[in-house]
Protein backbone atom coordinates (compact mmCIF):
# COMPACT_ATOMS: atom_id res chain seq x y z
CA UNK A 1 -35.21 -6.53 -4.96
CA UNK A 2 -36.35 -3.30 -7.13
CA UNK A 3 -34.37 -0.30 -7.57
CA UNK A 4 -37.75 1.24 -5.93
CA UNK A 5 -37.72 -0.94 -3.18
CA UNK A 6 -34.46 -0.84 -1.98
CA UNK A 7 -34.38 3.01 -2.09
CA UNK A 8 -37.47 2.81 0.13
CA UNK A 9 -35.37 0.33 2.43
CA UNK A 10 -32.27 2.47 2.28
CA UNK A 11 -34.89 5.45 3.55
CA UNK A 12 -36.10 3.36 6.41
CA UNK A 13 -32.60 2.77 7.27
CA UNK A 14 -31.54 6.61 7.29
CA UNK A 15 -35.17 8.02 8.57
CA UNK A 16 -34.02 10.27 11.39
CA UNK A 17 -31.23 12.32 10.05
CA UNK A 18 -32.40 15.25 7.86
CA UNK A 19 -29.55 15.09 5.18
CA UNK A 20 -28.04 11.45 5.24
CA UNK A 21 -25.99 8.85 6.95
CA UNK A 22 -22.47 8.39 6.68
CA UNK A 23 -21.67 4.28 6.66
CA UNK A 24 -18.19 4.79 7.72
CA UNK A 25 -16.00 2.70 11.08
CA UNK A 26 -13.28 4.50 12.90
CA UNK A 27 -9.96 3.17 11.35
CA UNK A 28 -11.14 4.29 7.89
CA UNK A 29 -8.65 7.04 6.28
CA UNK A 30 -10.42 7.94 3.79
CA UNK A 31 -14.24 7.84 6.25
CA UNK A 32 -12.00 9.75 8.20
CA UNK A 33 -11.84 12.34 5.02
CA UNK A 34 -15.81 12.67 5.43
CA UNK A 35 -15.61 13.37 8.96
CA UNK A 36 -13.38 15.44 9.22
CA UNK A 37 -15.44 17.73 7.09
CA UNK A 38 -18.53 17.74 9.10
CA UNK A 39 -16.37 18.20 12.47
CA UNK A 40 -15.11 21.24 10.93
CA UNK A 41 -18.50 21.81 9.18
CA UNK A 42 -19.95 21.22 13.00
CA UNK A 43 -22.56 19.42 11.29
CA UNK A 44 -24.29 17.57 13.68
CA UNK A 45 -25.96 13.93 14.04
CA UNK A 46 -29.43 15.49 13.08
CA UNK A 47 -28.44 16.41 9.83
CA UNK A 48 -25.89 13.23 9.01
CA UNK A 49 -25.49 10.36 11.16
CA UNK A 50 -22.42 8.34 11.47
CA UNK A 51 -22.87 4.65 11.87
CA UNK A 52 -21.02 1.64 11.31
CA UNK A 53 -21.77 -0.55 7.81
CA UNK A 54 -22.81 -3.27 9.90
CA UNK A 55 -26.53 -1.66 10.24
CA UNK A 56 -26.81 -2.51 6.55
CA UNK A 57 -25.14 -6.33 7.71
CA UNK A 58 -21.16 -5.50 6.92
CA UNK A 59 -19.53 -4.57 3.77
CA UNK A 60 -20.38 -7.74 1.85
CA UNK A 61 -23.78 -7.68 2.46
CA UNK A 62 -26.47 -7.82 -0.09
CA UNK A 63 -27.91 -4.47 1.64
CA UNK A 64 -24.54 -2.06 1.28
CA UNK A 65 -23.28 -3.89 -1.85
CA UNK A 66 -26.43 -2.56 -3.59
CA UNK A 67 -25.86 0.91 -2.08
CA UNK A 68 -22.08 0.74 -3.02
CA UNK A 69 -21.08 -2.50 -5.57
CA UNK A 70 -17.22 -1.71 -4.83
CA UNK A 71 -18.05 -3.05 -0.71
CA UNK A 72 -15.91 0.19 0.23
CA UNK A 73 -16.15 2.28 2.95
CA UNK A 74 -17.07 5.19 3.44
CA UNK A 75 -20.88 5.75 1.65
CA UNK A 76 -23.28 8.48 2.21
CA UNK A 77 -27.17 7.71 2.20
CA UNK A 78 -29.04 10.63 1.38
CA UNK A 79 -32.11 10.83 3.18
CA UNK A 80 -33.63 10.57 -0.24
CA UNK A 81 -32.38 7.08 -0.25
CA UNK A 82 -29.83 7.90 -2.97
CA UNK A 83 -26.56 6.48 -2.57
CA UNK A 84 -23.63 8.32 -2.36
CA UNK A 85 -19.92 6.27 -2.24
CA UNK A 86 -16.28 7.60 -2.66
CA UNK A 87 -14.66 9.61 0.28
CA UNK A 88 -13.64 12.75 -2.45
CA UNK A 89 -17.30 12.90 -3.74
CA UNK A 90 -18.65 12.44 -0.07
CA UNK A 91 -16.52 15.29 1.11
CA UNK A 92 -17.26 17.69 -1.79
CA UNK A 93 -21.24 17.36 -1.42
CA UNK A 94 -20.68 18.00 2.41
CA UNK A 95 -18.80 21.13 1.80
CA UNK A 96 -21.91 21.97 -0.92
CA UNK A 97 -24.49 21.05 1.48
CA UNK A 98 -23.01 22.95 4.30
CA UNK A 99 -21.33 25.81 2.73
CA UNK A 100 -23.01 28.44 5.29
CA UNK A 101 -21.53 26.22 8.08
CA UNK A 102 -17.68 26.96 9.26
CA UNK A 103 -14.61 27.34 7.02
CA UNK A 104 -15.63 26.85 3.76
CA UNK A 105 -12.44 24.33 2.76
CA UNK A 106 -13.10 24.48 -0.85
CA UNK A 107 -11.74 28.03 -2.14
CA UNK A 108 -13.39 29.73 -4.95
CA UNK A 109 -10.11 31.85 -5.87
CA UNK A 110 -9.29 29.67 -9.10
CA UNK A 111 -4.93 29.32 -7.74
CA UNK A 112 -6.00 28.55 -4.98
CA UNK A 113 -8.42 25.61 -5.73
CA UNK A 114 -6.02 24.69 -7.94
CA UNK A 115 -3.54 24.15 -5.16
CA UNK A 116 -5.87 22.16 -3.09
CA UNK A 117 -6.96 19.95 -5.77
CA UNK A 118 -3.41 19.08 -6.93
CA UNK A 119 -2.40 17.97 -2.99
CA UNK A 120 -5.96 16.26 -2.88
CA UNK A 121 -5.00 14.51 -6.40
CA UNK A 122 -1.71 13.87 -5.24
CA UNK A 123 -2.87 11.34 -1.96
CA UNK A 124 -5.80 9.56 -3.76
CA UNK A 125 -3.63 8.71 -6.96
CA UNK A 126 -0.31 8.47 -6.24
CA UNK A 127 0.15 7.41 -2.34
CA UNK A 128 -3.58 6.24 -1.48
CA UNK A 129 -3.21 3.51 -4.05
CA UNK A 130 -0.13 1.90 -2.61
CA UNK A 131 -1.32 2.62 1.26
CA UNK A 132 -2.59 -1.07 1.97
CA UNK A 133 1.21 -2.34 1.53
CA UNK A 134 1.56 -0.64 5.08
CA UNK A 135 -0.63 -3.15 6.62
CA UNK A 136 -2.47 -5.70 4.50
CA UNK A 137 -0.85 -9.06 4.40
CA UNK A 138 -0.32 -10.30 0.66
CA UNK A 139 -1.94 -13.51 0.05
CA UNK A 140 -2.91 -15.84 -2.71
CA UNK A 141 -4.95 -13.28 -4.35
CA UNK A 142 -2.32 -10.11 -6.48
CA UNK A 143 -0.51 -8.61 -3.42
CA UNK A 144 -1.61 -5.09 -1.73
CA UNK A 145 1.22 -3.41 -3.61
CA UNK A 146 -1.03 -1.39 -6.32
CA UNK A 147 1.60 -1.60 -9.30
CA UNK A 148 4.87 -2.36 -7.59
CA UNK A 149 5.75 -5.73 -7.57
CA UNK A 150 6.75 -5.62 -4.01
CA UNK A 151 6.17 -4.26 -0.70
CA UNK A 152 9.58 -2.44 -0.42
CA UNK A 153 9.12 -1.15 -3.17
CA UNK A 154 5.63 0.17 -2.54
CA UNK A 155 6.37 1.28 0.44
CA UNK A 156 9.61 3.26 -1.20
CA UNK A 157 7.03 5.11 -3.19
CA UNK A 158 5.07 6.30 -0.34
CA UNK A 159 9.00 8.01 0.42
CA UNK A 160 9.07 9.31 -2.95
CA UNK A 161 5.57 10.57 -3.10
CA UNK A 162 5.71 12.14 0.71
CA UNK A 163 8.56 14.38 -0.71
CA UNK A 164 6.29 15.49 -4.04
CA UNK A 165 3.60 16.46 -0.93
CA UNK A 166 6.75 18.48 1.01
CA UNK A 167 7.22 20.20 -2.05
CA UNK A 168 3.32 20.93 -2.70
CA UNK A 169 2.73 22.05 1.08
CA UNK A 170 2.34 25.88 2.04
CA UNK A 171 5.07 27.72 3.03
CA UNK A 172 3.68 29.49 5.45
CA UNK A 173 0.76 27.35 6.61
CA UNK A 174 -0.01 26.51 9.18
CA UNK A 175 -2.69 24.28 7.11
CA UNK A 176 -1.15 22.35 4.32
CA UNK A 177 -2.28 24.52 1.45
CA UNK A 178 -2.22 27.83 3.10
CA UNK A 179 -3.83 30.32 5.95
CA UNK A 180 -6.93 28.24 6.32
CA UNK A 181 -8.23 24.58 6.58
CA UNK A 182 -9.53 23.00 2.97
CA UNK A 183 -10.19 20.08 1.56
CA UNK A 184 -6.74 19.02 1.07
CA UNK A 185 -6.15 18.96 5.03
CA UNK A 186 -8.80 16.79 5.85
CA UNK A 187 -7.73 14.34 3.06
CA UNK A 188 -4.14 13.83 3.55
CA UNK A 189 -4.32 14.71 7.29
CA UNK A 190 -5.95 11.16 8.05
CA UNK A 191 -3.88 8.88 6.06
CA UNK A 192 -0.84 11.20 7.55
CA UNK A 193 -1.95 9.32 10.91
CA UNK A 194 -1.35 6.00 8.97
CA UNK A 195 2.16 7.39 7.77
CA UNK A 196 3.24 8.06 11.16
CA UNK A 197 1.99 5.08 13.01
CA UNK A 198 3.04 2.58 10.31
CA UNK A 199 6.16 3.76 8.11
CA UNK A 200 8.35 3.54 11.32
CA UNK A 201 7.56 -0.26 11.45
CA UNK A 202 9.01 -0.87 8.15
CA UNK A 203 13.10 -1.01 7.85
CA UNK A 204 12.53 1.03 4.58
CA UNK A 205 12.20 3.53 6.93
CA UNK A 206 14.56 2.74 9.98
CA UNK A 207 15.99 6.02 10.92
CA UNK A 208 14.38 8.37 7.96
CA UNK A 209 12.72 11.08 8.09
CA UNK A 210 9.50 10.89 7.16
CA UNK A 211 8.33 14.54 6.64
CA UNK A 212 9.90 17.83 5.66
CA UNK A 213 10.24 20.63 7.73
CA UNK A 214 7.04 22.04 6.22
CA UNK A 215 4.54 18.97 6.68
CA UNK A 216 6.68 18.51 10.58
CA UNK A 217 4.93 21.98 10.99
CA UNK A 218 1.97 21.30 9.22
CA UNK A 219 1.41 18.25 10.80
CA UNK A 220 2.64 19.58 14.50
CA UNK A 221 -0.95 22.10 13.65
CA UNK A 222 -2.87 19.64 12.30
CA UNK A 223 -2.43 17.16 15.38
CA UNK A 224 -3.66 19.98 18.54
CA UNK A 225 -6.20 21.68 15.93
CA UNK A 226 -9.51 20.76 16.59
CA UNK A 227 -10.52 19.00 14.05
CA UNK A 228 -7.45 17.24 13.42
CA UNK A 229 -7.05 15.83 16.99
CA UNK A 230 -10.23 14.58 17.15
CA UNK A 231 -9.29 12.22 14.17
CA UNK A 232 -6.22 11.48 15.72
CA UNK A 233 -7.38 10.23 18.15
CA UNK A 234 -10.10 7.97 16.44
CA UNK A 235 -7.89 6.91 14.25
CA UNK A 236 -4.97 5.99 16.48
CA UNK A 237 -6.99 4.25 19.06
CA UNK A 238 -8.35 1.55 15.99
CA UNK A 239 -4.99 1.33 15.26
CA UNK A 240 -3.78 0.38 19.08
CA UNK A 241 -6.42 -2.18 18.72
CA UNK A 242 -5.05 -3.70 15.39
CA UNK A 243 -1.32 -3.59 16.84
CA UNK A 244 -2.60 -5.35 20.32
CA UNK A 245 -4.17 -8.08 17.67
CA UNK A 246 -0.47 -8.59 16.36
CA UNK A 247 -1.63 -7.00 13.39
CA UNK A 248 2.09 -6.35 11.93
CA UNK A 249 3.69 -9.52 13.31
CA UNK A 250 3.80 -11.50 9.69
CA UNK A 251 4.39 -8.74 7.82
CA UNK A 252 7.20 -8.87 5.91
CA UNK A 253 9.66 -6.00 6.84
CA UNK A 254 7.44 -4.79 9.77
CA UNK A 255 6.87 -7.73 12.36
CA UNK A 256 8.87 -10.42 10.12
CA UNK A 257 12.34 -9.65 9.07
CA UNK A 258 15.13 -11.39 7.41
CA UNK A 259 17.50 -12.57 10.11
CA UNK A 260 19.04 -15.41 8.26
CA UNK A 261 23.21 -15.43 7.96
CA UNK A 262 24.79 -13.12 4.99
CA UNK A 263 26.00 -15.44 2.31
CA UNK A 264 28.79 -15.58 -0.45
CA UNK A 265 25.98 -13.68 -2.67
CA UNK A 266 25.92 -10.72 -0.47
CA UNK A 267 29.16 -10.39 -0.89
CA UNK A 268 29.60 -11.36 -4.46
CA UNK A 269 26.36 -8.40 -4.92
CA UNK A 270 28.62 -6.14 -2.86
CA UNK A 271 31.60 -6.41 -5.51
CA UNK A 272 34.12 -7.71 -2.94
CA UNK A 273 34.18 -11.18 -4.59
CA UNK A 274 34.09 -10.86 -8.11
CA UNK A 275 31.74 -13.27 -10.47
CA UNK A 276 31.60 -13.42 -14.26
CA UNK A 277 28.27 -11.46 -14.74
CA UNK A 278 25.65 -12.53 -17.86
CA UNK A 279 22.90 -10.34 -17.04
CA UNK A 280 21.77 -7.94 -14.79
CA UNK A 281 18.67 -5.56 -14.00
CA UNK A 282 17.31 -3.87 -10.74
CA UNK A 283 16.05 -6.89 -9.57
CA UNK A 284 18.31 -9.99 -10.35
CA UNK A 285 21.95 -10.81 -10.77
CA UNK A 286 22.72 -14.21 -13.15
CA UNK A 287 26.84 -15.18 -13.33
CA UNK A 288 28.52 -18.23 -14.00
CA UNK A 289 29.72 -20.95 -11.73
CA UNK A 290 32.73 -21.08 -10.51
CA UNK A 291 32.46 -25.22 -11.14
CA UNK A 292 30.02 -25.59 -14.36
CA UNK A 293 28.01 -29.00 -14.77
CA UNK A 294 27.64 -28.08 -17.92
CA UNK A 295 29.10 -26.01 -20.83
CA UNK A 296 26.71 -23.38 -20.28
CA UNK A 297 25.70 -23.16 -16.14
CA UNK A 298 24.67 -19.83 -14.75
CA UNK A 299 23.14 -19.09 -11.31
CA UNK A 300 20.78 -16.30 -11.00
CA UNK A 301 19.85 -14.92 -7.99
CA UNK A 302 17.45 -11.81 -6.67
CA UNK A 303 19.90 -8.93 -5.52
CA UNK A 304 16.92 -8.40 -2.58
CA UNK A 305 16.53 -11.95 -0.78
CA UNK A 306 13.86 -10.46 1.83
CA UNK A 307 13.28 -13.53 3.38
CA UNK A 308 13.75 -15.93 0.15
CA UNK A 309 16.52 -18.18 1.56
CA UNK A 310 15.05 -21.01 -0.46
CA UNK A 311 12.28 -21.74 -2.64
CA UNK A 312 9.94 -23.07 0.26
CA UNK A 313 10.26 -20.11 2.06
CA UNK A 314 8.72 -18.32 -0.79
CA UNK A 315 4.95 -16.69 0.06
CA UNK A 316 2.58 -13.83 -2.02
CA UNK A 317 5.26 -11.15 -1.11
CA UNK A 318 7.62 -13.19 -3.54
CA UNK A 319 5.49 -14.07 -6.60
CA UNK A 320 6.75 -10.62 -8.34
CA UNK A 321 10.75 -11.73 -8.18
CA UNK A 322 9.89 -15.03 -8.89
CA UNK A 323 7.75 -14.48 -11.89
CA UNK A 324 10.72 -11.75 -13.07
CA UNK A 325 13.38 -14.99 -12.52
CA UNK A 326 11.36 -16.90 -14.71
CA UNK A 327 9.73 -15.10 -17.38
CA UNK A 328 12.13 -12.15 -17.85
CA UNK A 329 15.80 -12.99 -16.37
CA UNK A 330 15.61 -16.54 -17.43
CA UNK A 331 15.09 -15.80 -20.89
CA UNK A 332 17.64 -13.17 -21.45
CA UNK A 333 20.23 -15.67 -20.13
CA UNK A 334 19.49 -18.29 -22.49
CA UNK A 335 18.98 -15.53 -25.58
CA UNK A 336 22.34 -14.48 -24.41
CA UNK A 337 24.10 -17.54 -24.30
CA UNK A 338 22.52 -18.94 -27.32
CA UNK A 339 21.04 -21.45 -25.96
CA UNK A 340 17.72 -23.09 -27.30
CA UNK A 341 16.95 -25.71 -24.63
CA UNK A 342 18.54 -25.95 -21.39
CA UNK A 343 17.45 -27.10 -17.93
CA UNK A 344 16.76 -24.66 -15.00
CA UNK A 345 17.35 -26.51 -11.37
CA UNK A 346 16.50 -25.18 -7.72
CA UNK A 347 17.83 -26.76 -4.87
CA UNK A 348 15.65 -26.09 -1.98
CA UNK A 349 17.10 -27.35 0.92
CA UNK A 350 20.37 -28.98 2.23
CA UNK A 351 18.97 -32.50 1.39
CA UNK A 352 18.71 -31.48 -1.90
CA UNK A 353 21.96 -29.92 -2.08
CA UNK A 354 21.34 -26.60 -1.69
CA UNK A 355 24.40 -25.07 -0.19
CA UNK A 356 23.71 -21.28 -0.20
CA UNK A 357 20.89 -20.21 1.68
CA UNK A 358 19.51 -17.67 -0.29
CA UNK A 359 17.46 -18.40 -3.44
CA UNK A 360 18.98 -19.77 -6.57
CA UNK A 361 18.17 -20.97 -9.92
CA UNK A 362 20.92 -22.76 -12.04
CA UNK A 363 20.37 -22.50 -15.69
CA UNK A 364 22.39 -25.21 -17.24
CA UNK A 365 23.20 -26.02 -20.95
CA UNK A 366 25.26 -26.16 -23.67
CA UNK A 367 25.29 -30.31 -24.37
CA UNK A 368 22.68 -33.04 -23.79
CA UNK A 369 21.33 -33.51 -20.19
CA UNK A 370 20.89 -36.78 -18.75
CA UNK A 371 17.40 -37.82 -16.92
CA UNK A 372 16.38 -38.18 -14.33
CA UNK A 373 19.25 -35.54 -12.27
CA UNK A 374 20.46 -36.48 -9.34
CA UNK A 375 20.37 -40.31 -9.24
CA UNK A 376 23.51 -42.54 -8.28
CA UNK A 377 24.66 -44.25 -11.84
């Protein structure tokens, strides 16, 4: 299909309303950015509709994917047929388009802007990137963790980064960046619902805090001000629905927790049982057996099991330990110990002679190995 002929199909699509539609579904955060404008804006349905992307046949359709190539919600279609994706850009031409129309939420004082900008820069950089890890499953594909290599600590960041945002937040309010609503409100405001409703789920976050005193206030306002409880309310109900789906159930750290027994590791971690350390980071601990098989036999284990009592327990949450195990810890043990070929053994399983339940590689070395391991002579 043309450029010229799908902007004449996109302007079928989007005939009645005057300025555009929005493509945007009820759950959606960052839609909920967009709406939250024109329900402050009170723009109404003449001048931009809201529908859901399956008009144009779903996100992966051939239709919205040549309106928006990322397949990301939310995207404005200008009555024009001209395409308009990205929630910050959305919100921005809305407040252009409609400046005459209710608070203006982008200040023209230069500080000020400033200060809006730097909260709005804040949630689309530095917490909007890791938000999925609060409810996306990981799966074969990289996991939902933007750069961390796991969910705890992803979701740990959302901590650190919600106490950057206490620090940002108005003193005086009530609206996050001072006496009246902005821009910055309705962008943090809707993924705030997603903070609340979520975090909680999470033992990261078992009895924490999750705001300051100045978002508590901030969001206390936010939640019976107009246009904040409408998206509340949108927001939470698609949640409710996700929840009654068992959305949360195989999550790791939400629905799905380590219950397994502590073992001798936990308290060898906990320095009541000591060990002859070799190496040690953030993520890993590697010390030597108390009964070597060879000159050289260390186990290493992840300080974190989350789960990983043995190696066929291991899913996508895991592949960041795991590859660290392997490609970094691994190494520096065998630099360490001099050691230019050696043999690295998991047990998985009691069968197999695994006798602590919680993941372990033995790196052994130090004299010729004998093959195949484990057979009766």
């Amino acid at each position: 299909v043309s450029p010229a002929a799908h902007r004449s199909r996109l302007l079928m699509s989007v005939a009645g309303p005057a300025v555009g539609t929005l493509y945007d579904v009820p759950v959606s955060n960052n839609g909920a950015r967009c709406r939250m404008v024109i329900y402050y804006k009170g723009i109404t349905p003449s001048d931009v509709a809201i529908v859901s992307p399956m008009e144009l046949g779903g996100l992966q359709s051939d239709e919205y994917l040549r309106a928006n190539p990322q397949g990301k919600m939310p995207l404005l279609v200008l009555s024009d047929g001209e395409a308009v994706p990205e929630s910050d850009t959305i919100a921005r031409f809305l407040c252009h388009q409609f400046e005459s129309l209710g608070p203006a939420l982008l200040p023209t004082d230069p500080v000020h802007a400033a200060r809006v900008d730097k909260i709005c820069r804040l949630h689309d950089v530095y917490l909007g990137a890791v938000q999925p890890a609060m409810y996306k499953m990981a799966s074969s594909g990289f996991p939902p963790f933007g750069a961390f290599g796991s969910r705890r600590e992803a979701l740990e960041e959302i901590g650190k980064q919600l106490q950057v945002l206490e620090s940002y937040a108005d003193s005086t309010g009530p609206y996050i960046a001072g006496a009246e609503p902005t821009l910055a409100d309705c962008t943090v405001f809707p993924t705030a619902v997603f903070w609340r409703y979520m975090l909680p789920k999470f033992d990261v976050f078992e009895e924490k805090e999750l705001f300051g005193p100045k978002l508590t206030a901030w969001w206390e306002h936010m939640a019976a001000d107009t246009g904040g409880a409408k998206v509340l309310a949108e927001i939470e109900d698609a949640l409710q629905s996700w929840e009654a789906k068992g959305r949360w159930d195989p999550i790791m750290g939400a629905g799905t927790r380590d219950t397994s027994d502590p073992t001798i590791f936990d308290k060898i971690l906990a320095k009541e049982i000591p060990s002859d350390v070799v190496y040690e980071d953030d993520l890993v601990l590697a010390f030597r057996d108390i009964a070597p098989a060879a000159p050289t036999h260390v186990l290493l284990i992840p300080k974190l099991r989350d789960g990983l009592t043995q190696l066929q327990k291991a899913t996508a949450e895991h592949k960041a330990i795991l590859g660290h195990m392997l490609a970094v810890a691994v190494p520096a043990v065998a630099a360490k110990e001099g050691l230019e070929s050696y043999r690295l053994v998991i047990n998985d399983g009691a069968e197999s002679c695994q006798s602590v339940f919680h993941l372990h590689m033995h790196i052994l070395g130090g004299k010729e190995l004998s093959w195949p391991p484990g057979v009766p002579q």
